[in-house]
Protein backbone atom coordinates (compact mmCIF):
# COMPACT_ATOMS: atom_id res chain seq x y z
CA UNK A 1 106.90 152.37 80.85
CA UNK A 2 104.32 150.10 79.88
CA UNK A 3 101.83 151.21 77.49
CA UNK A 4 97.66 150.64 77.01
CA UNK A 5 95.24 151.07 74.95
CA UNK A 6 91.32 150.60 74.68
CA UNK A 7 88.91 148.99 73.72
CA UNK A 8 88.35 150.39 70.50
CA UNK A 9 91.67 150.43 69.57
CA UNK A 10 92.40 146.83 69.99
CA UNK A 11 89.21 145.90 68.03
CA UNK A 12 89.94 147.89 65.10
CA UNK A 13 93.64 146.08 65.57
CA UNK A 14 92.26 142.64 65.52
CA UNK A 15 89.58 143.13 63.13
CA UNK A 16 86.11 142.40 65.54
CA UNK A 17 83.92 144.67 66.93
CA UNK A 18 84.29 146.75 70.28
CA UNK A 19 81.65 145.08 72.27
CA UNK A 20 83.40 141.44 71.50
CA UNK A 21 86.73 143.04 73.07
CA UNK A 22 84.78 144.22 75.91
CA UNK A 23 83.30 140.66 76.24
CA UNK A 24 86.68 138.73 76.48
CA UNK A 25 88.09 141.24 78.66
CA UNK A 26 84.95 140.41 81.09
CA UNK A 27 85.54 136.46 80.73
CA UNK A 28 89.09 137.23 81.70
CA UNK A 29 90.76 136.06 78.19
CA UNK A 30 92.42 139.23 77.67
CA UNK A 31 95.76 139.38 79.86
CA UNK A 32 96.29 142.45 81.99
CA UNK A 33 93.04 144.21 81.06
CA UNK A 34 92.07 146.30 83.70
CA UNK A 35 88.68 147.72 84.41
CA UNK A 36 88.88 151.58 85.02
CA UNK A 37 85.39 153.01 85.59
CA UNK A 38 83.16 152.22 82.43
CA UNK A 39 86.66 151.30 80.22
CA UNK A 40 89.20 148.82 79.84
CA UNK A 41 92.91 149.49 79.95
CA UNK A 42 94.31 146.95 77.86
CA UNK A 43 98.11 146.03 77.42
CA UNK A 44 99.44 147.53 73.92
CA UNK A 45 101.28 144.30 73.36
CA UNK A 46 98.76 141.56 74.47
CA UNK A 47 98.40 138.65 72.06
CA UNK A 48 95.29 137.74 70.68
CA UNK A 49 94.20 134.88 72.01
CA UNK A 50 92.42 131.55 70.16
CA UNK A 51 89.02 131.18 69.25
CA UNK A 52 86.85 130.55 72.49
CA UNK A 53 84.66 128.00 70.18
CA UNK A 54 87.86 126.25 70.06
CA UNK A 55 89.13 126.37 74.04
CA UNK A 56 85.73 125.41 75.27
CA UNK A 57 86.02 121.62 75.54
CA UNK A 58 89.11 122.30 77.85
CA UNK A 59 88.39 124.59 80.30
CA UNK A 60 89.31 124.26 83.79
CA UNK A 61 85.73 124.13 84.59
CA UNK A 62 84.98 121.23 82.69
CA UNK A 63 87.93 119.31 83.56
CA UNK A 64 87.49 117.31 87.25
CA UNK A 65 90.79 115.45 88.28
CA UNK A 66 89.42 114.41 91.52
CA UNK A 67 92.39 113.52 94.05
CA UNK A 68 94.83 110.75 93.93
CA UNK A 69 97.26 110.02 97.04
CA UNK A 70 99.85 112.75 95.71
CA UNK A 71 102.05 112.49 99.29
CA UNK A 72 102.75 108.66 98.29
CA UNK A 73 103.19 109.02 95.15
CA UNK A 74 105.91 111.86 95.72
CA UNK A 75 107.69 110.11 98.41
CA UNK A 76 107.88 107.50 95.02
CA UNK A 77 109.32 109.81 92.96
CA UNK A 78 113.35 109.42 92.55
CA UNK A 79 114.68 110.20 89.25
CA UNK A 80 118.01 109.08 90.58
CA UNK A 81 116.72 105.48 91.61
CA UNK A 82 114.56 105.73 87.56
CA UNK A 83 117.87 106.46 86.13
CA UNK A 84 119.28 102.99 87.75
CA UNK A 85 116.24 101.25 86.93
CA UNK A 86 116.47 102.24 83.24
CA UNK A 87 120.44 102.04 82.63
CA UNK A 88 119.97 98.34 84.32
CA UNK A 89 119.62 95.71 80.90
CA UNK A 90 116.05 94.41 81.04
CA UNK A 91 114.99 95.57 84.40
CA UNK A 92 111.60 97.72 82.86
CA UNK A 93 111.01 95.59 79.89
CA UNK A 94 108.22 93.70 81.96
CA UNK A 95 106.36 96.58 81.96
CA UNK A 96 107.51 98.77 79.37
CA UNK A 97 106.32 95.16 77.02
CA UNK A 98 102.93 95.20 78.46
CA UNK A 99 102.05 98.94 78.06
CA UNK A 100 103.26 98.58 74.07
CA UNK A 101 101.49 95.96 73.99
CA UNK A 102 98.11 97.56 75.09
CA UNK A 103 98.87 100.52 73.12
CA UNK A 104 98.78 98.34 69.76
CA UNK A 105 95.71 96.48 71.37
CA UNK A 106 93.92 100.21 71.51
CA UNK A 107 95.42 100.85 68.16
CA UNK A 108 93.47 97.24 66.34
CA UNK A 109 96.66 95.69 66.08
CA UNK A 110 97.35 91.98 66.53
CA UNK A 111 101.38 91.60 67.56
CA UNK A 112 102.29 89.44 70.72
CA UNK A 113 103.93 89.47 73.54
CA UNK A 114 106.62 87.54 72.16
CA UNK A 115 107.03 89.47 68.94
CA UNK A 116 107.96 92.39 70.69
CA UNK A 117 110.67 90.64 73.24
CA UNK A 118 111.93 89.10 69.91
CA UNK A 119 112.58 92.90 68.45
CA UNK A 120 114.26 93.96 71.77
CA UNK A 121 116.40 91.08 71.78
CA UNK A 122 117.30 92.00 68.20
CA UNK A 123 116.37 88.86 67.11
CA UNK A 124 113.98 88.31 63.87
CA UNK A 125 110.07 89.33 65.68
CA UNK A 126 108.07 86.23 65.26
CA UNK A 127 104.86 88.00 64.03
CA UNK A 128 105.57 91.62 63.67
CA UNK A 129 106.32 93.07 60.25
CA UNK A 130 109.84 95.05 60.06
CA UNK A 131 107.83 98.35 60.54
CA UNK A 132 106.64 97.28 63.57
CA UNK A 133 109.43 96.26 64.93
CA UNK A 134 111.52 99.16 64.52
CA UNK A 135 108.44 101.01 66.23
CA UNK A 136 108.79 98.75 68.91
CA UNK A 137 112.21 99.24 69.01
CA UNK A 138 112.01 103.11 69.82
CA UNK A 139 108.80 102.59 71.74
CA UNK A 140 111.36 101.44 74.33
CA UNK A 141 114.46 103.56 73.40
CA UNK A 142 112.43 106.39 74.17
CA UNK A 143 111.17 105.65 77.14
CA UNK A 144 114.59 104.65 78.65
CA UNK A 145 116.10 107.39 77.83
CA UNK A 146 113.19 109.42 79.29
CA UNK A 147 114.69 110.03 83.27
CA UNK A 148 117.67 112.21 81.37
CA UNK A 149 115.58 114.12 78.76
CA UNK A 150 112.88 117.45 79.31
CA UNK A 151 109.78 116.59 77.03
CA UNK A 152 108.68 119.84 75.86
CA UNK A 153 104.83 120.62 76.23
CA UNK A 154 103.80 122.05 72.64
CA UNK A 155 103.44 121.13 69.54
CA UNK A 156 106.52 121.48 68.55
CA UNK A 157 108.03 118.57 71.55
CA UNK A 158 105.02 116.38 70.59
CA UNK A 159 105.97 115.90 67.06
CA UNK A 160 109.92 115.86 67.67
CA UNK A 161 108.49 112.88 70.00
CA UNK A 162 106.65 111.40 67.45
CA UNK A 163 109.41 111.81 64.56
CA UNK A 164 111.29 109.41 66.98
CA UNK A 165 108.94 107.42 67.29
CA UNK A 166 108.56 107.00 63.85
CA UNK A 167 112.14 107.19 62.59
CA UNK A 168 112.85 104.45 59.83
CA UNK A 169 109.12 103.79 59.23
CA UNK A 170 107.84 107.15 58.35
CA UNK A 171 110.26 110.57 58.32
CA UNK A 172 108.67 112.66 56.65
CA UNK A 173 105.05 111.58 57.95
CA UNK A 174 106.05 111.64 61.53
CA UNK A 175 106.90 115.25 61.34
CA UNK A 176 103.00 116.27 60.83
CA UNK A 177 99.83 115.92 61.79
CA UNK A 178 97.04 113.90 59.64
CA UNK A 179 94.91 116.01 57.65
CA UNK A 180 91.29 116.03 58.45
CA UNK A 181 88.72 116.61 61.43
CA UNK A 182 88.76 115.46 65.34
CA UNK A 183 85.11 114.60 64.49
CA UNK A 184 82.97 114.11 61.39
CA UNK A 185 83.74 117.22 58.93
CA UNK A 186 80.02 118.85 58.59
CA UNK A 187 79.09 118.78 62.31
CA UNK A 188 79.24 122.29 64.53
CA UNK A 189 82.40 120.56 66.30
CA UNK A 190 84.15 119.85 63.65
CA UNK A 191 87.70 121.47 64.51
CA UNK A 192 90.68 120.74 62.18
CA UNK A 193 93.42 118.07 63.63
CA UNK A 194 95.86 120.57 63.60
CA UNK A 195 94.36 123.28 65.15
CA UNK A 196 92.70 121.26 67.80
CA UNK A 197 96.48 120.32 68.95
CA UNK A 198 97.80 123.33 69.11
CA UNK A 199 95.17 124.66 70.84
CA UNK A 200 95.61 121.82 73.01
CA UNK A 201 99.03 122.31 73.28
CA UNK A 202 98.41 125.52 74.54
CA UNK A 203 96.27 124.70 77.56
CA UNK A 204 98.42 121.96 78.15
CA UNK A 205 101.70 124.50 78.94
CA UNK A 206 100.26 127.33 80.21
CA UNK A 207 96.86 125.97 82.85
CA UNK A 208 98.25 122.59 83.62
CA UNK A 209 101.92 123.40 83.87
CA UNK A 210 101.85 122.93 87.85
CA UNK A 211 99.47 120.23 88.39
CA UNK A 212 101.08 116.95 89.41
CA UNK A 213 102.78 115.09 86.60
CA UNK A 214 100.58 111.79 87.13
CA UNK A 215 97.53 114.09 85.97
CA UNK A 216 99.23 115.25 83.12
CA UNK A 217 99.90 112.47 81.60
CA UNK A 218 96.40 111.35 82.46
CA UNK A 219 95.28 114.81 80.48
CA UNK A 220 97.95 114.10 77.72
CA UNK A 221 96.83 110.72 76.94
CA UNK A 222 93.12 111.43 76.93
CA UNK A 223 94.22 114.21 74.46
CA UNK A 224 95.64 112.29 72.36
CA UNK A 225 93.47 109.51 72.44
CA UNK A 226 90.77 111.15 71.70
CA UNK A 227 91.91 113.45 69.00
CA UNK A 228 93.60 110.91 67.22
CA UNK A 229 96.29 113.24 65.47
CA UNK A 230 98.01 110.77 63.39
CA UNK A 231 97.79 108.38 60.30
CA UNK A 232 98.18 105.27 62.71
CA UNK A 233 99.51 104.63 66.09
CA UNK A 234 97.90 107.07 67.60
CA UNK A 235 97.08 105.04 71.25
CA UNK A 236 100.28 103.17 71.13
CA UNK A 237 101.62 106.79 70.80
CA UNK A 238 99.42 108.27 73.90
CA UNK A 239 100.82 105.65 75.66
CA UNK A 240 104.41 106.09 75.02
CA UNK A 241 104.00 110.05 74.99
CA UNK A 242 102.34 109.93 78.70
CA UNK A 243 104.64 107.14 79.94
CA UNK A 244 107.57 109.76 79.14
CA UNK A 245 106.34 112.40 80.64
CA UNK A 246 106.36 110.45 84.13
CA UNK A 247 109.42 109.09 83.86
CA UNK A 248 110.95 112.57 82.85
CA UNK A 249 109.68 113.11 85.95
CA UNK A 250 111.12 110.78 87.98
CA UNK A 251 107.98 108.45 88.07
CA UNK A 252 107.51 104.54 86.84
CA UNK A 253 105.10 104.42 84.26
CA UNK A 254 101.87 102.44 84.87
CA UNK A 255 101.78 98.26 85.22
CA UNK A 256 98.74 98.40 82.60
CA UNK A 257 98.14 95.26 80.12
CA UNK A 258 95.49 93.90 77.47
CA UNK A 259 93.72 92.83 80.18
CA UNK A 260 93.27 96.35 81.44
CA UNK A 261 91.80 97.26 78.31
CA UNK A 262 88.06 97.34 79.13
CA UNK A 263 88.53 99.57 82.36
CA UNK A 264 90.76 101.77 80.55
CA UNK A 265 88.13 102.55 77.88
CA UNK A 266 85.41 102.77 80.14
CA UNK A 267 87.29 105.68 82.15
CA UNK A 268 88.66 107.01 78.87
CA UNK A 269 84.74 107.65 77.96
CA UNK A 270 83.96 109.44 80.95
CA UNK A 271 86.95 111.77 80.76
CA UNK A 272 86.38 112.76 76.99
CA UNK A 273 82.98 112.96 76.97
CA UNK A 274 81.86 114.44 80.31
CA UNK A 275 85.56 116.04 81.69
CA UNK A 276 85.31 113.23 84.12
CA UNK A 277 88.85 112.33 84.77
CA UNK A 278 88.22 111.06 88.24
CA UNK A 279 88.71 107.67 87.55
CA UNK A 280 91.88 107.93 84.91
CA UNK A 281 93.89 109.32 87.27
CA UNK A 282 92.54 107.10 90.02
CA UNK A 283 93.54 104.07 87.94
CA UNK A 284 96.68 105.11 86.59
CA UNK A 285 98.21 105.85 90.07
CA UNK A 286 97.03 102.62 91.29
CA UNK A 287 99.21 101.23 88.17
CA UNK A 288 102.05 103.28 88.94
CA UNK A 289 102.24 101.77 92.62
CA UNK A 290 101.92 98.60 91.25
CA UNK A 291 105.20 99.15 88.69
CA UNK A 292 106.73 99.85 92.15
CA UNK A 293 105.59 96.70 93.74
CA UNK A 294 106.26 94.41 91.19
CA UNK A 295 110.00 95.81 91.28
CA UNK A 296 109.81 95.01 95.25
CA UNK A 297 108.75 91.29 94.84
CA UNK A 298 111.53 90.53 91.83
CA UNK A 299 114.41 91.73 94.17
């Protein structure tokens, strides 16, 4: 048989006072607390949840998705027909190429086009220092192996991620965060890197879990653009971290390029800033139909 407790237990439990417990169990943040007359009947093994300072910024209230055609994109999805695509030599390096490419664009970097064919051809990358070119390398090792893996949606699967990512360049580093703030240290929203991702992390898994997979990775990549939670790479990595998830889904990824840049960071603005994620996820399913065209006119 279940057992509950009340208010004034659980506060003297977590340390606060009994009028903050009876707060969060009025916002809804404690699970299974029940209103019974003037007291609360609260689950005796409820975990405490994070600091509401901290979950703020991504609440479901100020997050908009807006629609996106989700009946064509589904009748799109076929991780069979991905799994073909990807096992095929060559047959997504068009637009696997472009989206690294725009990543290390976001990023500052200056590699080309050709540098990065030159890596994947394993042939000496006219341009790109050795680093770079083994980061290249598993850019696109990754992602083809993506249609046979499950990329887990905490911490823990982001950073196993990125420790591929990063293998040969930076072992140790990849298995961490960077130290530091999201913003400047000193201002009131100055969260720690680390903490801001696992809270993050958290939302991610347990209030998007069921929305379509084209807006999570649209809610992944803004993430992780905007939080910025490693020494370097960190755009190239929202790319490749987003692009995964939809193809672990059974979903191209988008036909984006440099010359998609300026669009991109407009809509990137208005999603971090104001919640506005409207026209993100408008623009990266009009990519991802686009991956499917282009296939079309090379057959």
């Amino acid at each position: 048989m279940k057992k509950y407790i009340g208010a004034r237990e659980l506060a003297a439990r977590w340390g606060v006072t009994e009028r903050r417990i009876r707060l969060m169990c009025q916002e809804g943040r404690i699970e299974g607390a029940v209103k019974l007359g003037w007291s609360w009947s609260i689950p005796a093994d409820v975990p405490k949840p994070f600091d509401g300072r901290h979950m703020r910024v991504y609440k479901n209230s100020f997050v908009r998705l807006g629609s996106i055609d989700i009946d064509r994109l589904n009748s799109l999805r076929d991780i069979d027909r991905l799994k073909d695509l990807a096992a095929r030599p060559g047959a997504l390096d068009g637009i696997l190429g472009d989206l690294l490419l725009l990543g290390i664009r976001m990023d500052g970097g200056s590699a080309g086009r050709e540098g990065i064919m030159s890596a994947w051809a394993m042939s000496p990358a006219r341009g790109m220092s050795y680093a770079d070119s083994l980061k290249a390398s598993a850019f696109r090792s990754i992602l083809l192996r993506s249609p046979w893996m499950h990329h887990e949606a905490s911490v823990r699967g982001l950073l196993s991620l990125h420790s591929s990512f990063t293998q040969g360049v930076d072992d140790i580093g990849g298995l961490s965060f960077r130290s530091g703030f999201v913003v400047e240290e000193g201002r009131d929203d100055a969260l720690r890197v680390d903490l801001q991702m696992e809270t993050f992390m958290m939302q991610f898994d347990r209030e998007w879990r069921n929305v379509h997979p084209v807006f999570r990775a649209v809610l992944l990549f803004a993430g992780l653009v905007h939080m910025k939670p490693f020494d370097s790479d960190c755009c190239t990595f929202a790319v490749l971290a987003s692009c995964a998830l939809l193809m672990s889904e059974g979903l191209l990824p988008p036909k984006m390029d440099a010359e998609n840049l300026n669009e991109l960071n407009a809509t990137l603005a208005l999603a971090v800033r104001k919640g506005l994620y409207e026209d993100l996820a408008r623009m990266f399913e009009r990519c991802i139909i686009a991956s499917y065209d282009s296939l079309k006119e090379r057959r």
